[in-house]
Protein backbone atom coordinates (compact mmCIF):
# COMPACT_ATOMS: atom_id res chain seq x y z
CA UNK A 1 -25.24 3.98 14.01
CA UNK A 2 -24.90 0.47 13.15
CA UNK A 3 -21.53 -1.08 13.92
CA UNK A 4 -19.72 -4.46 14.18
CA UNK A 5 -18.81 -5.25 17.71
CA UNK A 6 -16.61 -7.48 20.28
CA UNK A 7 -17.60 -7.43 23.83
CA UNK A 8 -14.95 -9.89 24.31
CA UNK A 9 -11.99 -11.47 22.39
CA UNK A 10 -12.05 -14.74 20.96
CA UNK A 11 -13.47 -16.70 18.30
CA UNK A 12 -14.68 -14.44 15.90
CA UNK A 13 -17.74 -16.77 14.81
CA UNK A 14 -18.77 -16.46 18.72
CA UNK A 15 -17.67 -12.79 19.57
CA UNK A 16 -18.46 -10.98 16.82
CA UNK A 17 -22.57 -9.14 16.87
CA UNK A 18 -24.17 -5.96 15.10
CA UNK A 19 -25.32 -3.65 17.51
CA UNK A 20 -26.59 0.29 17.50
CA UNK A 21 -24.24 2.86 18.98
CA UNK A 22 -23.92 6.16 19.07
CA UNK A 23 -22.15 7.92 16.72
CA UNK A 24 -18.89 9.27 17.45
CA UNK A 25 -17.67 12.63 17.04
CA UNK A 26 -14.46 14.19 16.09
CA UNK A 27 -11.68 15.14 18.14
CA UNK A 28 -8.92 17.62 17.74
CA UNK A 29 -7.35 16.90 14.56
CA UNK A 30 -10.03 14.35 13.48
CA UNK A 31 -12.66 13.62 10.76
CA UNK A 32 -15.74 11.70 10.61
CA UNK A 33 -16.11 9.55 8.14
CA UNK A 34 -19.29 7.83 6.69
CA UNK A 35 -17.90 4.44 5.94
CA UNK A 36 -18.70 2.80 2.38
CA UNK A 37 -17.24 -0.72 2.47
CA UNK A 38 -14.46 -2.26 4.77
CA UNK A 39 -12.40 -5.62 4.06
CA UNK A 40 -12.02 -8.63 6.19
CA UNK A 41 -8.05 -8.93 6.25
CA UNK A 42 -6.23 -11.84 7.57
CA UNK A 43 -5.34 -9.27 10.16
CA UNK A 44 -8.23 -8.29 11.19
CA UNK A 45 -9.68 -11.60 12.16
CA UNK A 46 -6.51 -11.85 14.26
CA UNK A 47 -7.27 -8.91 15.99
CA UNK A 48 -10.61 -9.76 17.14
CA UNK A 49 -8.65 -12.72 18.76
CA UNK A 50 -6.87 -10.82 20.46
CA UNK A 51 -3.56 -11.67 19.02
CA UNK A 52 -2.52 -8.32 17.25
CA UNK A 53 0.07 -5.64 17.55
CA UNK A 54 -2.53 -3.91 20.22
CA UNK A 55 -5.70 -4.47 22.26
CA UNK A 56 -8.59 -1.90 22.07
CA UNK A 57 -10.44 -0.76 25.18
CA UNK A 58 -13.78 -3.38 24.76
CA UNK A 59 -16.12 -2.86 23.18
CA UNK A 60 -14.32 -2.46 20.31
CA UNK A 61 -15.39 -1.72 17.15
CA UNK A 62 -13.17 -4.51 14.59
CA UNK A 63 -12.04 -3.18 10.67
CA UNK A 64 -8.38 -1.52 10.16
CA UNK A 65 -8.75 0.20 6.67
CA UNK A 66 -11.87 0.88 4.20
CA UNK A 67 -13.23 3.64 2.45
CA UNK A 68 -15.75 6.30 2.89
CA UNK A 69 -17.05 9.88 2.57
CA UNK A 70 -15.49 12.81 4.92
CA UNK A 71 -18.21 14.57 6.18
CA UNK A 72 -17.48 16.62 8.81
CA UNK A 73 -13.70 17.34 10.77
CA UNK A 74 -12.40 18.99 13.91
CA UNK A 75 -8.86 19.12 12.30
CA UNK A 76 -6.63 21.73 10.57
CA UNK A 77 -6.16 23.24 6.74
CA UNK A 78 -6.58 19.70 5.90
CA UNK A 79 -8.73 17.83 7.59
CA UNK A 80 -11.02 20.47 6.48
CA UNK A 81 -10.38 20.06 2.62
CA UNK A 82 -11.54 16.40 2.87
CA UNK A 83 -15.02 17.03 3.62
CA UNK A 84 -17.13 15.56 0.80
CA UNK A 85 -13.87 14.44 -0.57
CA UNK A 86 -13.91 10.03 -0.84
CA UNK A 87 -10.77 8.85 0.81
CA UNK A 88 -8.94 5.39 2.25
CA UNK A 89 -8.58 5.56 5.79
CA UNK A 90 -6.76 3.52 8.21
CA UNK A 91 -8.31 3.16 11.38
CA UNK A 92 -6.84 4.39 14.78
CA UNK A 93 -5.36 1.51 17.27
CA UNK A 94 -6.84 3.31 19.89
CA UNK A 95 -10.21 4.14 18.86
CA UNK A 96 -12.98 2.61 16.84
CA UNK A 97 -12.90 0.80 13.57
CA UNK A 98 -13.88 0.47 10.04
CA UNK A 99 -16.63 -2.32 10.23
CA UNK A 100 -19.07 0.66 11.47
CA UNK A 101 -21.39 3.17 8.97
CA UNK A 102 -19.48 5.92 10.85
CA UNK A 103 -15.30 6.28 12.13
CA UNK A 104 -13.33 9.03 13.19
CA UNK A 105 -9.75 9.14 12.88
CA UNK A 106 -6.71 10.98 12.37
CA UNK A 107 -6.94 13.19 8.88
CA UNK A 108 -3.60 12.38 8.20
CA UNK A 109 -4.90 8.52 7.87
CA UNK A 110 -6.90 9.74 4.96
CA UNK A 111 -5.61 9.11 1.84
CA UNK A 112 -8.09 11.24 -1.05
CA UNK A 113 -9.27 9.15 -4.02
CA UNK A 114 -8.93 9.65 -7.88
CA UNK A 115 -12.03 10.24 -9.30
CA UNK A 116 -10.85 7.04 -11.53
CA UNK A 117 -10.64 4.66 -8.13
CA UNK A 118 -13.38 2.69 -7.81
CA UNK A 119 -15.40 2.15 -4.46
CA UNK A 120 -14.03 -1.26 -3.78
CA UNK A 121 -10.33 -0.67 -5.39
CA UNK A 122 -9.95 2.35 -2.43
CA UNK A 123 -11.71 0.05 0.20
CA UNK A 124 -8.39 -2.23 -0.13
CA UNK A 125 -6.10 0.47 -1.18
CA UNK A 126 -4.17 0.81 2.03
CA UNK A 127 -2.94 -2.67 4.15
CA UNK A 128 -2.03 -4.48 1.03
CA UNK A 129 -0.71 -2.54 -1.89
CA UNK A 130 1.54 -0.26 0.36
CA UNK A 131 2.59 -3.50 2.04
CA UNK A 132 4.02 -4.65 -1.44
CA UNK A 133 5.33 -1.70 -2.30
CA UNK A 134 6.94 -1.35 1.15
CA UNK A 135 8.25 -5.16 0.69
CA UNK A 136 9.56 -4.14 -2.86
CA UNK A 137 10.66 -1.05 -1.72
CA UNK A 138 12.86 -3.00 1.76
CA UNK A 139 14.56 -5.81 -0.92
CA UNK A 140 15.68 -3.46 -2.95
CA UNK A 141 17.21 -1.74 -0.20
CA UNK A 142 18.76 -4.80 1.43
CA UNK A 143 19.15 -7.59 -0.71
CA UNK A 144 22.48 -8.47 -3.02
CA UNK A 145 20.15 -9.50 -5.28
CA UNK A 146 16.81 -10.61 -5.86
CA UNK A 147 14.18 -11.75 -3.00
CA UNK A 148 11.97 -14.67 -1.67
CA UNK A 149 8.27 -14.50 -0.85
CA UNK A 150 5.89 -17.46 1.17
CA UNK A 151 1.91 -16.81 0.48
CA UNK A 152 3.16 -15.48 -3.04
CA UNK A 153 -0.64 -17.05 -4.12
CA UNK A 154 -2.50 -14.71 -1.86
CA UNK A 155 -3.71 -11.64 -2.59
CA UNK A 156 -1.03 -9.52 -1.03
CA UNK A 157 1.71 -12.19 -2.65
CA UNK A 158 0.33 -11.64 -6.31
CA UNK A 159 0.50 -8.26 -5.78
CA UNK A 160 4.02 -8.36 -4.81
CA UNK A 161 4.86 -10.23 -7.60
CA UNK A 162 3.66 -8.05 -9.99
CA UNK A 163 4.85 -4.82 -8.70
CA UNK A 164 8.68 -6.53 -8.48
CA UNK A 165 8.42 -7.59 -12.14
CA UNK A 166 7.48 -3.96 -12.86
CA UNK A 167 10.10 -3.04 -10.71
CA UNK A 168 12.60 -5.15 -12.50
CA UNK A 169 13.33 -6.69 -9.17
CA UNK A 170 14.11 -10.65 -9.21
CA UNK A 171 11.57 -12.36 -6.93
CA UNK A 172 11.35 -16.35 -6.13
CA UNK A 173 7.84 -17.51 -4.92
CA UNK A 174 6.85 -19.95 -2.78
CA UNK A 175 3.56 -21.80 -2.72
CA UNK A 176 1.58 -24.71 -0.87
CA UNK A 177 -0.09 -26.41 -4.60
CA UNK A 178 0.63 -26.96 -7.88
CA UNK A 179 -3.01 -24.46 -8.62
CA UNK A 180 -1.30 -21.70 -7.17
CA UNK A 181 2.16 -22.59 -9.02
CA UNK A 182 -0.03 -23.07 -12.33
CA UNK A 183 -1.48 -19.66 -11.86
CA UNK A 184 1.72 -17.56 -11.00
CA UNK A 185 3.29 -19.33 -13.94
CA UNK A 186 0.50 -18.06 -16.09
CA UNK A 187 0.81 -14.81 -14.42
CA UNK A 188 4.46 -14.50 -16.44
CA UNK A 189 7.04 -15.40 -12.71
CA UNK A 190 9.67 -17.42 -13.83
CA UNK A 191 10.73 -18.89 -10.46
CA UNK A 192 7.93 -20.59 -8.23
CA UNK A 193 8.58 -22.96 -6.15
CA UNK A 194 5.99 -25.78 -4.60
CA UNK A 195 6.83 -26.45 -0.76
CA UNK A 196 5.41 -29.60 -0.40
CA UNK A 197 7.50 -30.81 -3.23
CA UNK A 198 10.22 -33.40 -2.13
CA UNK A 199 13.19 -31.08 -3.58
CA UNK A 200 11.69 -27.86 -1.97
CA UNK A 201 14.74 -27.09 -0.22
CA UNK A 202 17.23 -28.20 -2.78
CA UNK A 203 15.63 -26.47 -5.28
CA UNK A 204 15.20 -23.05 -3.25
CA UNK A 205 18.68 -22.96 -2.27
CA UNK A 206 20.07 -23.47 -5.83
CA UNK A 207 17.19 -20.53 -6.49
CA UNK A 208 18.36 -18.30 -3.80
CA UNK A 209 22.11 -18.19 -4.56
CA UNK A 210 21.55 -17.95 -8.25
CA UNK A 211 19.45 -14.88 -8.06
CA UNK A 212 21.67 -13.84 -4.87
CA UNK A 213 18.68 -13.33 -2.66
CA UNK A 214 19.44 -12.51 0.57
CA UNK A 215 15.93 -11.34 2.28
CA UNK A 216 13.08 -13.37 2.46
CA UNK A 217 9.70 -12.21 3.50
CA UNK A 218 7.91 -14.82 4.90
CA UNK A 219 3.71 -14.98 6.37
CA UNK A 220 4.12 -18.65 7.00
CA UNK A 221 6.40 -18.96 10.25
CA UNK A 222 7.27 -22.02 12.13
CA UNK A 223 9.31 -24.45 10.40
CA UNK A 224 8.82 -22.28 6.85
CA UNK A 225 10.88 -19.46 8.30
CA UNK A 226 14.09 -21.61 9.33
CA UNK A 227 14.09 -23.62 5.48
CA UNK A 228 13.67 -19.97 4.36
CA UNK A 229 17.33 -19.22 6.51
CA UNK A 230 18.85 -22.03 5.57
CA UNK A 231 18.33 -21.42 1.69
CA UNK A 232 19.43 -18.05 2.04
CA UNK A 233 23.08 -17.51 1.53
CA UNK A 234 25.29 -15.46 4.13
CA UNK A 235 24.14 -12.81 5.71
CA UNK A 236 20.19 -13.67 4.82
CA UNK A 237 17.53 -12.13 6.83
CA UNK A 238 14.12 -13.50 7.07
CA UNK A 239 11.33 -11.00 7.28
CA UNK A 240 8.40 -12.37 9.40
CA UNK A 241 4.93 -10.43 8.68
CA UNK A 242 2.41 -13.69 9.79
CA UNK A 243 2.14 -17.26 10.75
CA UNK A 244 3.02 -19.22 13.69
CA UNK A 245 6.21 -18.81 15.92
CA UNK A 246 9.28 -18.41 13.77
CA UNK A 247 12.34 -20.82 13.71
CA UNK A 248 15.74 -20.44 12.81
CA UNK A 249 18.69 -22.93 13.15
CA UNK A 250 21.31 -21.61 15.99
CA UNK A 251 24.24 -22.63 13.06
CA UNK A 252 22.75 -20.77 10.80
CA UNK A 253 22.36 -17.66 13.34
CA UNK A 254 26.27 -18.38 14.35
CA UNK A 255 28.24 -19.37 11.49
CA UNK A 256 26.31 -18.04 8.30
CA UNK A 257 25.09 -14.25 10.43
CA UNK A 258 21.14 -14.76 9.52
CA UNK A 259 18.56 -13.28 11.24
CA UNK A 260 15.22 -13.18 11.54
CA UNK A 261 13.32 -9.98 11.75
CA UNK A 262 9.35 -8.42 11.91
CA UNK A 263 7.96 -6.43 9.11
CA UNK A 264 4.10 -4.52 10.90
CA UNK A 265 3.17 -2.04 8.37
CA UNK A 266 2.40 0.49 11.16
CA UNK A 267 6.19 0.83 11.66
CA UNK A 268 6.75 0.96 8.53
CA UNK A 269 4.32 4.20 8.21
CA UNK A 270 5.80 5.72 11.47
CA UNK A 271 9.18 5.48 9.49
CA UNK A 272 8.74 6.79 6.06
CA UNK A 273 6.13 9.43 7.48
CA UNK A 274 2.94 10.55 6.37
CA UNK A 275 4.72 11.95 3.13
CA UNK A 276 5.90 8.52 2.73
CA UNK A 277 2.74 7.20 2.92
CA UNK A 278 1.09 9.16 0.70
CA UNK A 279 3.31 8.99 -2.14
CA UNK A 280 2.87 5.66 -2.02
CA UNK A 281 -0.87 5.67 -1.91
CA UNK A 282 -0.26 8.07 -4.79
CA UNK A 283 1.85 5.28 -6.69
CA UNK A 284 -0.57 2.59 -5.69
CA UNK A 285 -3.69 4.70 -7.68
CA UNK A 286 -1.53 5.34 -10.26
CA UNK A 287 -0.55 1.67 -11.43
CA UNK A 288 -4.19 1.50 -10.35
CA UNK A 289 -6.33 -2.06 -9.89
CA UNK A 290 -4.38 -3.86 -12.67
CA UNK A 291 -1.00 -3.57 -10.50
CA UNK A 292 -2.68 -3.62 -7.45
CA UNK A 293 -6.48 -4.38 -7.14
CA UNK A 294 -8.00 -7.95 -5.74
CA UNK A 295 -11.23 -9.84 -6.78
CA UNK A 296 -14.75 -8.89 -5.09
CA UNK A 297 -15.16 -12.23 -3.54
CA UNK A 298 -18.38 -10.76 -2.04
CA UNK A 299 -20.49 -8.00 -0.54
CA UNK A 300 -21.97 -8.68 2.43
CA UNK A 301 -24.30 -6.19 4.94
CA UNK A 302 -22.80 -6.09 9.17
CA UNK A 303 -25.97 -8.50 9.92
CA UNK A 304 -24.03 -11.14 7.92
CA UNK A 305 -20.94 -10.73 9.62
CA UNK A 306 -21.07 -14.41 10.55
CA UNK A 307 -20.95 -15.56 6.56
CA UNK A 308 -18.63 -13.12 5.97
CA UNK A 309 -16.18 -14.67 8.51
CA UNK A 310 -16.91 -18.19 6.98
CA UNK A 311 -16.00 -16.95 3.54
CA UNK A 312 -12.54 -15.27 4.64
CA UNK A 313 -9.96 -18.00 4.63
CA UNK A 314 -10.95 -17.76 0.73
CA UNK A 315 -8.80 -15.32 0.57
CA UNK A 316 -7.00 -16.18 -2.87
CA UNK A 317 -10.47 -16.08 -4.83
CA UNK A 318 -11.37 -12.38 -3.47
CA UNK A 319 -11.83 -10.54 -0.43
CA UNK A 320 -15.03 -9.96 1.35
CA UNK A 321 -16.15 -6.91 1.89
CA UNK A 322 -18.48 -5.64 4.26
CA UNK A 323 -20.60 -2.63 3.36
CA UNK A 324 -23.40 -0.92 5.36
């Protein structure tokens, strides 16, 4: 098969070739999947830098979710009722990946399509929209009131935004220029915020403790996360998911009990289970691509792997999918 590999990790315009492998086979309690289309993710390029949650025996295979046909398994009751069955997968962080024609992994990282889902909708169905609704779902667990979100004009912030307006769950958003502002005002969010504005901080403080928002979920880091803790009222917790190294003000740790805290979605799925995860899947192609699909920034074959990582950090016009 054709596949997407790193011999090495690094820069992903130097690491990254197309090379012929052999195809892999199942293992106890996995399928094989013939892969349809894969998305570059913010996370995935970090991966391939070798910066992630985990390293992968090299070569590795890059691509962490994507969508595909089952068409054979070595698993259970299950497993076996997803052959010829179109599904979402997640791939395993110990085997290969989803930037290949073939992957095996786990059946229970299969999530089965709606006839209704389109090819590229369930190619992006997993790291993203169950991210939101996990974010959604944590603030309204934890927060007094309503809740703050950096990156809200990427793809995974507009989501958010929309699902916590559907939710009927107060949300402020922070952005880096007036365009993205302009376009989540358009969108119908009240409260968005401009960081480079010279009453940033003022004005998300007033913000925070008129909505009561005490959790912020932040993809920004550095000196973003300790504004983020200082706007908060008492008791705030900032939820890093991204960025650089986060920063938080010891008075503000001391005297005002904030924190700082990770959010990786892979915890998140080892804590609400694999019933978890599916019903939200479930919700996700229910609201379908209107609640949570992104713009088809382009298709591009494995041999153009190179463009394709050129055309990433354009993350808030589309994603980039790659396809076999």
């Amino acid at each position: 098969m054709r596949a997407v590999v790193i011999e090495q990790y690094g820069d992903p315009k130097a690491v990254l070739s197309v090379r012929d492998i052999p195809t892999p086979e199942p293992r106890g309690g996995e399928v094989l999947i013939k892969m349809a289309a894969s998305p570059i993710n913010p996370s995935d390029v970090v991966f391939v830098e070798g910066n992630y949650g985990y390293r992968k025996t090299l070569p590795a295979i890059p691509g962490s979710e994507g969508v595909g046909t089952v068409v054979a398994a070595n698993a259970g009751v299950y497993g076996r009722w997803l052959v010829g069955k179109r599904v979402s997968c997640a791939a395993p962080g110990n085997g290969g990946g989803t930037w290949a024609e073939y992957m095996t992994c786990s059946a229970m990282a299969c999530a089965p399509l709606r006839a209704s889902t389109s090819l590229e909708f369930g190619a992006m169905l997993l790291a993203n929209p169950v991210t939101a609704v996990s974010l959604v779902a944590m603030a309204q667990r934890h927060s007094r009131g309503g809740f703050i979100q950096t990156a809200a004009g990427s793809a995974l912030g507009r989501m958010t935004a929309r699902w916590a307006r559907h939710r009927g769950v107060l949300a402020i958003h922070v952005v880096r220029s007036g365009a993205a502002a302009a376009m989540l005002r358009a969108a119908g969010e009240d409260y968005v915020l401009v960081s480079s504005a010279p009453d940033f901080d003022d004005q998300l403080a007033a913000l925070a403790r008129g909505l009561n928002a005490t959790i912020a979920f932040d993809a920004v880091g550095g000196a973003m996360t300790r504004r983020l803790a200082t706007a908060l009222p008492r008791s705030g917790r900032v939820v890093v998911f991204g960025g650089e190294a986060a920063q938080l003000d010891v008075r503000d740790a001391v005297f005002e009990a904030k924190s700082i805290e990770g959010f990786w979605l892979p915890f998140e799925i080892r804590r609400i289970g694999t019933l978890g995860l599916l019903r939200r899947v479930a919700t996700v192609q229910r609201m379908g691509e209107a609640m949570f699909g992104a713009p088809v920034l382009a298709r591009l074959p494995y041999e153009r792997i190179g463009e394709a990582i050129a055309l990433q950090p354009r993350g808030t016009e589309g994603k980039v999918l790659l396809v076999p």
